[in-house]
N, C-alpha and C. Protein backbone atom coordinates (compact mmCIF):
# COMPACT_ATOMS: atom_id res chain seq x y z
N UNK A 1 4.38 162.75 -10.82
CA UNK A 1 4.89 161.54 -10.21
C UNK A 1 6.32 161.81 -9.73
N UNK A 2 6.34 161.70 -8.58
CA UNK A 2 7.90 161.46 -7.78
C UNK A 2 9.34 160.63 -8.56
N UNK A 3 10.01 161.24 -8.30
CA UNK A 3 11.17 160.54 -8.70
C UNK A 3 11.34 158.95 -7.81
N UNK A 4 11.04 159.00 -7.00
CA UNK A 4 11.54 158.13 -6.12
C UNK A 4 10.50 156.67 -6.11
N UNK A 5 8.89 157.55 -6.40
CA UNK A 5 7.76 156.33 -6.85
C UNK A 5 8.77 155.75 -8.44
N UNK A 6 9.34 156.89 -9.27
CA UNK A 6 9.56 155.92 -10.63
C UNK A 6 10.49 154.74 -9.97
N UNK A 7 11.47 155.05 -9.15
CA UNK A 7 12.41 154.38 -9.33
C UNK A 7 12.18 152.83 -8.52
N UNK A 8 11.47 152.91 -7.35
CA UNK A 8 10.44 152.26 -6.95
C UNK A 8 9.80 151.11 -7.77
N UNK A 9 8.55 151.62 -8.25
CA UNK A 9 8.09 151.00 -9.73
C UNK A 9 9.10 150.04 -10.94
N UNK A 10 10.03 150.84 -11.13
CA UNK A 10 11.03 149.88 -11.75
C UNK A 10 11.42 148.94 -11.10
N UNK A 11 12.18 148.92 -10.19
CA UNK A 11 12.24 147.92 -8.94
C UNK A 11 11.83 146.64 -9.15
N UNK A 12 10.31 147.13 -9.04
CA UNK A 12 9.45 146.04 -8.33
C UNK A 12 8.75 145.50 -9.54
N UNK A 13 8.82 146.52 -10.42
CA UNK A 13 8.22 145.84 -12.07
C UNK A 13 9.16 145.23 -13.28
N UNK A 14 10.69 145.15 -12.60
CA UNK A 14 10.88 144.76 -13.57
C UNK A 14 12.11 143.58 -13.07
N UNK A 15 12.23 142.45 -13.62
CA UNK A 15 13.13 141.90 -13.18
C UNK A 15 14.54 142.42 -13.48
N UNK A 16 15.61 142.13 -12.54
CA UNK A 16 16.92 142.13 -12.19
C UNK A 16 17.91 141.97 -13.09
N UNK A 17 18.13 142.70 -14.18
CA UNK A 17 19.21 141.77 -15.34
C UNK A 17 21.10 142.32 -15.29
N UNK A 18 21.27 141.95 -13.91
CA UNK A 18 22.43 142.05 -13.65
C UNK A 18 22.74 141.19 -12.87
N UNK A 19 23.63 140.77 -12.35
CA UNK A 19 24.32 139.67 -11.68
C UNK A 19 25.58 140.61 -9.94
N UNK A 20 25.68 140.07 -9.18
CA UNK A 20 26.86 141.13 -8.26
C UNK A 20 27.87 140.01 -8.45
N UNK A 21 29.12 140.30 -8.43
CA UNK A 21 30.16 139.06 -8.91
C UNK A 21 31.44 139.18 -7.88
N UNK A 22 31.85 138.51 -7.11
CA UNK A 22 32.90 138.56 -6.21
C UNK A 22 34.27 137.41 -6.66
N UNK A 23 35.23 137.99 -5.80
CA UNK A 23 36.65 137.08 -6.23
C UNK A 23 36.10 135.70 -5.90
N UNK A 24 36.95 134.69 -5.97
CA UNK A 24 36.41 133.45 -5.22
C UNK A 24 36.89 133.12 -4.34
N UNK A 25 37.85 134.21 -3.69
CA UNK A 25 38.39 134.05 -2.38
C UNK A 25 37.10 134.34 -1.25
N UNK A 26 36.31 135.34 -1.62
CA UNK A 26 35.05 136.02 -0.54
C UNK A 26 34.12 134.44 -0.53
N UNK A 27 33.93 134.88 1.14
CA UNK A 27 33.77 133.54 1.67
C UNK A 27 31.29 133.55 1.48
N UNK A 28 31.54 134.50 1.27
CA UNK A 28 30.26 134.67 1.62
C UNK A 28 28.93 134.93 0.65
N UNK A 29 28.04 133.91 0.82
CA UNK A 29 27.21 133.13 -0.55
C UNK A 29 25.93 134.16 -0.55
N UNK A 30 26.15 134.84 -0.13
CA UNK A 30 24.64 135.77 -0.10
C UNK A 30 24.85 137.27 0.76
N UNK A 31 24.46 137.75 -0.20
CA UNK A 31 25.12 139.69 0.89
C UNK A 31 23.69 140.36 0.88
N UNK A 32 23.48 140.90 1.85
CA UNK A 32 21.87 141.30 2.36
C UNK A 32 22.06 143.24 1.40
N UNK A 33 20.96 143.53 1.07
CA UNK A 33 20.91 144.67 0.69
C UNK A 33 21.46 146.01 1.09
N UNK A 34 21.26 145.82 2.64
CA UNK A 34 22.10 147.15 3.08
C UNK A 34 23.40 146.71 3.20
N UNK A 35 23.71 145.23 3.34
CA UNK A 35 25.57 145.31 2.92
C UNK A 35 25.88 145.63 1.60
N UNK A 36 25.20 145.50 0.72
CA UNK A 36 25.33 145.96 -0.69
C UNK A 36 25.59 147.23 -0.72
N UNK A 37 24.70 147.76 -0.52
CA UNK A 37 24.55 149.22 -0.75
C UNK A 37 25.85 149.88 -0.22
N UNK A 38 26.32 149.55 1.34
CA UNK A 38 27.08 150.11 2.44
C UNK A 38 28.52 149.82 1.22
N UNK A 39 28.67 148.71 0.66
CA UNK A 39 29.97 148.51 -0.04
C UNK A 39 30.05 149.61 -1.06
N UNK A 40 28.74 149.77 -2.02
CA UNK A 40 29.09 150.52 -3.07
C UNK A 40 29.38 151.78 -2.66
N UNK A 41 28.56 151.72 -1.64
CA UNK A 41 28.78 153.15 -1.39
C UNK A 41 29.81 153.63 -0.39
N UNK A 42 31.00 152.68 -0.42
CA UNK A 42 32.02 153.32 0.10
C UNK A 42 32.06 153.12 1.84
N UNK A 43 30.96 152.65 2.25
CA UNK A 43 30.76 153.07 4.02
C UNK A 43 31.62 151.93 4.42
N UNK A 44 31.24 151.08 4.03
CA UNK A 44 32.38 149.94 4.55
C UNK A 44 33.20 149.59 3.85
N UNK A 45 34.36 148.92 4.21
CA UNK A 45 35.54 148.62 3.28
C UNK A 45 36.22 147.12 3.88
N UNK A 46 35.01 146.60 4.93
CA UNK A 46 35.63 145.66 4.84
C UNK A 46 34.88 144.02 4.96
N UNK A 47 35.37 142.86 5.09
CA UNK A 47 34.50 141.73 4.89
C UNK A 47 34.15 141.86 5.65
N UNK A 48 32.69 140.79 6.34
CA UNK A 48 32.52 140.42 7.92
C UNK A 48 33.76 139.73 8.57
N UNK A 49 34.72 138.82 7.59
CA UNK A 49 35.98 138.28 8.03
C UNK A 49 37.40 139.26 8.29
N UNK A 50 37.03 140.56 8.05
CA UNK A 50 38.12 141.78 8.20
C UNK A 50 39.00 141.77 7.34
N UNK A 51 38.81 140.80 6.10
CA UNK A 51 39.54 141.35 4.90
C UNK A 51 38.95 142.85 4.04
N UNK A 52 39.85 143.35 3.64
CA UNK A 52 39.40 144.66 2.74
C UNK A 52 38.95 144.15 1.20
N UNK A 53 37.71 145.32 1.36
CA UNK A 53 36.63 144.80 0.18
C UNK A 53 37.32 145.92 -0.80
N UNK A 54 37.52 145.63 -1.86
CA UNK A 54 37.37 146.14 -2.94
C UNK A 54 36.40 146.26 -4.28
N UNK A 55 36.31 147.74 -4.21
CA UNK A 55 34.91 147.34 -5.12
C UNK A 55 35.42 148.18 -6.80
N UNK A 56 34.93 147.65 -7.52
CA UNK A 56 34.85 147.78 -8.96
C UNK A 56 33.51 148.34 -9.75
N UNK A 57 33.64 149.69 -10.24
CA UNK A 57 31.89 150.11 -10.91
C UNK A 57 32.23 150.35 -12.44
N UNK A 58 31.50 150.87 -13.18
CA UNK A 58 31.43 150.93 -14.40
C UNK A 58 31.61 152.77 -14.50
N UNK A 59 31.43 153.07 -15.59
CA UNK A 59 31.14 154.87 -15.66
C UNK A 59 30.02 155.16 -15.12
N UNK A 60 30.16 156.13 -14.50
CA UNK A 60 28.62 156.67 -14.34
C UNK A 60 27.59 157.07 -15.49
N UNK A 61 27.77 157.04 -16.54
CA UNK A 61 26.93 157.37 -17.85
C UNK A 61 27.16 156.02 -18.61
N UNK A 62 27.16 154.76 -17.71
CA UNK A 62 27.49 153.62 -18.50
C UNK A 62 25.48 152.60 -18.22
N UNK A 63 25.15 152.19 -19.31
CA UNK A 63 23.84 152.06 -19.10
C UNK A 63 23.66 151.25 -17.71
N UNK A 64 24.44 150.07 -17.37
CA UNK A 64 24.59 149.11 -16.44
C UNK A 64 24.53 149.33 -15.42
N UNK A 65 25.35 150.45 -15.65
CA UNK A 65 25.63 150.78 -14.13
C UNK A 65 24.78 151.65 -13.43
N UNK A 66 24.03 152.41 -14.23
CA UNK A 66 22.78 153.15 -14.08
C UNK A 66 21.19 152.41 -13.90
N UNK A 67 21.49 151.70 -14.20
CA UNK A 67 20.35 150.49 -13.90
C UNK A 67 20.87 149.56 -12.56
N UNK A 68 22.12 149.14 -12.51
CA UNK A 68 22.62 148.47 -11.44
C UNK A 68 22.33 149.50 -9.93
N UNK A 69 22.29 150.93 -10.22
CA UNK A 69 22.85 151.62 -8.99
C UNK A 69 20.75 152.06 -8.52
N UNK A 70 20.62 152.12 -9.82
CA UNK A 70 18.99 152.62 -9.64
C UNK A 70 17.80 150.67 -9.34
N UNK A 71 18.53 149.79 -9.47
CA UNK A 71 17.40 148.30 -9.46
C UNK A 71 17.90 147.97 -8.18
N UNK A 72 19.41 147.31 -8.14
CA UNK A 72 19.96 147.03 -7.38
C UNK A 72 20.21 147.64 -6.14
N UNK A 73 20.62 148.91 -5.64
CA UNK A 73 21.01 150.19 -5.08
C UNK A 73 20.05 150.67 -4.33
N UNK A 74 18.89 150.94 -5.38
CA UNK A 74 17.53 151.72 -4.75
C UNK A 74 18.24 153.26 -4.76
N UNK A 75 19.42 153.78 -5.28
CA UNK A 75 19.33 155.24 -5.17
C UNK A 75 19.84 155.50 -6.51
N UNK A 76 19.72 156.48 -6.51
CA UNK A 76 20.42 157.31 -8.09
C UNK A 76 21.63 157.61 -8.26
N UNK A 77 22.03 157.16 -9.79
CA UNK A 77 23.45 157.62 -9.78
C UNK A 77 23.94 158.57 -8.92
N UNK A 78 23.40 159.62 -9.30
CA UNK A 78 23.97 161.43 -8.65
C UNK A 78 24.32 161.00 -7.34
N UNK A 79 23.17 160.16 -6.62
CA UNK A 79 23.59 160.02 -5.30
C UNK A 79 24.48 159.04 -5.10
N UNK A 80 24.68 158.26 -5.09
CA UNK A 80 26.26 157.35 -5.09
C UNK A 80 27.37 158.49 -5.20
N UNK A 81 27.20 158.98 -6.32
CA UNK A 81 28.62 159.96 -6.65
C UNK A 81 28.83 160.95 -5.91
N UNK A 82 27.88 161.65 -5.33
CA UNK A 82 28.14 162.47 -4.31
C UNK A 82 28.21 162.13 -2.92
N UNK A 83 27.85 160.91 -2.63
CA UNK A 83 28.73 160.49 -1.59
C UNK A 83 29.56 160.05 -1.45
N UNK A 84 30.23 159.53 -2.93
CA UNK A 84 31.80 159.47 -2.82
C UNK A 84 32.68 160.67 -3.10
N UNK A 85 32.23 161.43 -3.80
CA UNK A 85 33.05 162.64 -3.85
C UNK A 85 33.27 163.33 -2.02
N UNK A 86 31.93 162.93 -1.73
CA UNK A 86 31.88 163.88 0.02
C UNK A 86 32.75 163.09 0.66
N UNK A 87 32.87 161.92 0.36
CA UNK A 87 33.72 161.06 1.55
C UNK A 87 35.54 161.00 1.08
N UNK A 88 35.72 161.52 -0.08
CA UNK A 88 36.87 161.34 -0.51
C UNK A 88 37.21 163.27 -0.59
N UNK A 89 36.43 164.15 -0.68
CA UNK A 89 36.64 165.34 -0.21
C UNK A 89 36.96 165.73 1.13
N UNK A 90 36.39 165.17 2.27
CA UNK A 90 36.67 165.50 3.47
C UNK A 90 37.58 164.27 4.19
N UNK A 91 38.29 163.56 3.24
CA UNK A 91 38.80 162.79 3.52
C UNK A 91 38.95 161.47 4.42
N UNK A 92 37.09 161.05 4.23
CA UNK A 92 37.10 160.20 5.22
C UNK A 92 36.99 158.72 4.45
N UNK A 93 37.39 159.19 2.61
CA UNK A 93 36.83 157.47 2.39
C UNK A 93 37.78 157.74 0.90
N UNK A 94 37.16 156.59 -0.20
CA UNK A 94 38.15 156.80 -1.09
C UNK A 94 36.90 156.28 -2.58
N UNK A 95 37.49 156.64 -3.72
CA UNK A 95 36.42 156.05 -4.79
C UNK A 95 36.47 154.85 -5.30
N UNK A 96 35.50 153.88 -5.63
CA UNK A 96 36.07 152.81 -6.02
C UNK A 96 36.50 152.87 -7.20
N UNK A 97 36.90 151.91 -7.65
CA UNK A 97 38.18 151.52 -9.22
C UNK A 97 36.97 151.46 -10.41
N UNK A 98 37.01 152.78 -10.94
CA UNK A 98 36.05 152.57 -12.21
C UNK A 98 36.71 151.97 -13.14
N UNK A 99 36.42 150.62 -14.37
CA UNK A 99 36.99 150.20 -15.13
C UNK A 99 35.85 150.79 -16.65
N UNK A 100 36.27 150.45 -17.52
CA UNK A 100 35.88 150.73 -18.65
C UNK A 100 35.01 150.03 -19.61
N UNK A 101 34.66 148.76 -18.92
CA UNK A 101 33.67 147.99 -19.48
C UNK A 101 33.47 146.99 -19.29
N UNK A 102 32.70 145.89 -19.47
CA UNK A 102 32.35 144.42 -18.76
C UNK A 102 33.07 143.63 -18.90
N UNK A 103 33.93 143.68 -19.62
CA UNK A 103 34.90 142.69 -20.05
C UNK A 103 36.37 142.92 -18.77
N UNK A 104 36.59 143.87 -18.62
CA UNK A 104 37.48 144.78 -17.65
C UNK A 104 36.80 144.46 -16.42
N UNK A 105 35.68 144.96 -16.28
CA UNK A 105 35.34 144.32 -15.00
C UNK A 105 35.36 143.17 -14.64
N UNK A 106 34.80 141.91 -15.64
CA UNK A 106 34.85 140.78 -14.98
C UNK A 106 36.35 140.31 -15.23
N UNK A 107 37.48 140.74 -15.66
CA UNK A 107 38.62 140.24 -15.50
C UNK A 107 39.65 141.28 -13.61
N UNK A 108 39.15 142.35 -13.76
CA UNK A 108 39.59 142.59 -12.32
C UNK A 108 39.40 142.19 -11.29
N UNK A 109 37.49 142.26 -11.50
CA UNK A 109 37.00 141.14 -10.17
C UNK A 109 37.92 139.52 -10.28
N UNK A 110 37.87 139.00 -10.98
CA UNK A 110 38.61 137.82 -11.12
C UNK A 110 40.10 137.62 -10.99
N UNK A 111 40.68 138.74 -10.55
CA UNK A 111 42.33 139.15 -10.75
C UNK A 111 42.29 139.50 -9.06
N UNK A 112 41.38 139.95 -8.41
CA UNK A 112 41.46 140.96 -7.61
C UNK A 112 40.99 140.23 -5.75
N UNK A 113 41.25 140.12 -5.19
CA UNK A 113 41.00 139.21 -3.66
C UNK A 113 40.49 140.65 -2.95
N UNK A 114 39.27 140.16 -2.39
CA UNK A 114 38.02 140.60 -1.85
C UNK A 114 37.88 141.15 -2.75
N UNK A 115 37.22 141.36 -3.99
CA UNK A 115 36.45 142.68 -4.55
C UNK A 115 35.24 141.96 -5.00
N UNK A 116 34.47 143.03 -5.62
CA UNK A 116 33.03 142.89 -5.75
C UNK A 116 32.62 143.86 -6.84
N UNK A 117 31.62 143.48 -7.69
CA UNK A 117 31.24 144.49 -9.09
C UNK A 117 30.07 143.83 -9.36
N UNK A 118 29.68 144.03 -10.79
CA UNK A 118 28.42 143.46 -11.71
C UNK A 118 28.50 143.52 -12.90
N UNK A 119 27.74 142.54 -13.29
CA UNK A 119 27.96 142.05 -14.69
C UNK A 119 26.51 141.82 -15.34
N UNK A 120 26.29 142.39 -16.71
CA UNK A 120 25.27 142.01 -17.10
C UNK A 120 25.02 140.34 -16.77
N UNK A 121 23.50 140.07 -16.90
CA UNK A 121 23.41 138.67 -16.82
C UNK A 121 23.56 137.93 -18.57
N UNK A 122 23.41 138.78 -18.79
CA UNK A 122 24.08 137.96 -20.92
C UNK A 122 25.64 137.73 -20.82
N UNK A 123 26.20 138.11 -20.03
CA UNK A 123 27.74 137.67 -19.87
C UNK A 123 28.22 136.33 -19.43
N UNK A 124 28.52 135.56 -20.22
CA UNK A 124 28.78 134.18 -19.68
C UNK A 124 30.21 133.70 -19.05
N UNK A 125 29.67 133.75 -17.96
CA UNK A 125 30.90 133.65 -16.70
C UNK A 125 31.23 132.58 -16.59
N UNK A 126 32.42 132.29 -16.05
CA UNK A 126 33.29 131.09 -15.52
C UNK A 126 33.26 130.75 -13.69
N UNK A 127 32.67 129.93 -13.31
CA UNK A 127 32.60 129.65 -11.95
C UNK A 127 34.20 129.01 -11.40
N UNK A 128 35.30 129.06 -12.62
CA UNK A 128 36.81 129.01 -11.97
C UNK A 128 37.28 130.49 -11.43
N UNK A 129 36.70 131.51 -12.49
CA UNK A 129 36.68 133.15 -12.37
C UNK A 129 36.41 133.69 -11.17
N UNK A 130 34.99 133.73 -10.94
CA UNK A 130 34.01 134.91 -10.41
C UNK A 130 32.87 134.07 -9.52
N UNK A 131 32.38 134.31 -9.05
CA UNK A 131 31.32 134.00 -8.39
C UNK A 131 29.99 134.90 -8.09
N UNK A 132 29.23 134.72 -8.76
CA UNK A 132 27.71 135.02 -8.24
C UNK A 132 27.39 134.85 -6.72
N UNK A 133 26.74 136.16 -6.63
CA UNK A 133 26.38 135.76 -5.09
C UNK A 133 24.76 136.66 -4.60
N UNK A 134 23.98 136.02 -4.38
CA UNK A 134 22.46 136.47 -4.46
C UNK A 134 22.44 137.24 -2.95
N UNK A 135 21.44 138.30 -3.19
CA UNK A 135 20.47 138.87 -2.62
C UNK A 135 19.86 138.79 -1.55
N UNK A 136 19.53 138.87 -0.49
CA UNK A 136 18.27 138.50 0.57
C UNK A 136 18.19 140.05 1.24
């Protein structure tokens, strides 16, 4: 079996138990998948309103974020990281702000104008904080 059928399969078999969480300055109630992806992965850096996005991830050997990059993402850690290493090696991009744990994250995203991260969904958030913002 393919790597890519597992990751697939998970996907589609298992529900979503993460949340994407933005400042509450970001104007925008729903971010489509390939804008997702394009943020984490560095390609864009900025709103549709031309403010600069800042984005916030976890460790790469952090369970969340390995589930966030493989449910959410649709690609594999390795691959995220090596396209930020490629884009910050040839100097065409930069890495985002790894913090050290959920608690850190949801206080940067909440500190931080345009940024964007994730949070387990067992984390009980403040809608003065952070904002949830779904999928399509």
């Amino acid at each position: 079996m393919s790597l890519l059928y597992i990751v697939l399969g998970l996907s589609a078999g298992q529900a979503l138990a993460d949340s994407v969480i933005v400042s509450l300055d970001v104007k925008e109630q729903a971010i489509n998948k390939n804008f997702l992806l394009a943020a984490f992965a560095m390609r864009i850096t900025r709103w549709p309103d031309g403010r600069p996005i800042r984005v916030f991830v976890l460790p790469d050997r952090h369970p969340l974020h390995q589930r966030f990059v493989k449910q959410r993402l649709q690609v594999f850690p390795y691959q995220l990281r090596n396209n930020w290493d490629r884009q910050v090696f040839t100097g065409t991009g930069a890495f985002p702000v790894t913090v050290d744990n959920m608690e850190e994250m949801y206080r940067m995203v909440s500190q931080t104008e345009g940024s964007i991260g994730y949070i387990a969904d067992s984390v009980k958030l403040s809608p003065e904080q952070v904002r949830v913002v779904d999928e399509f």
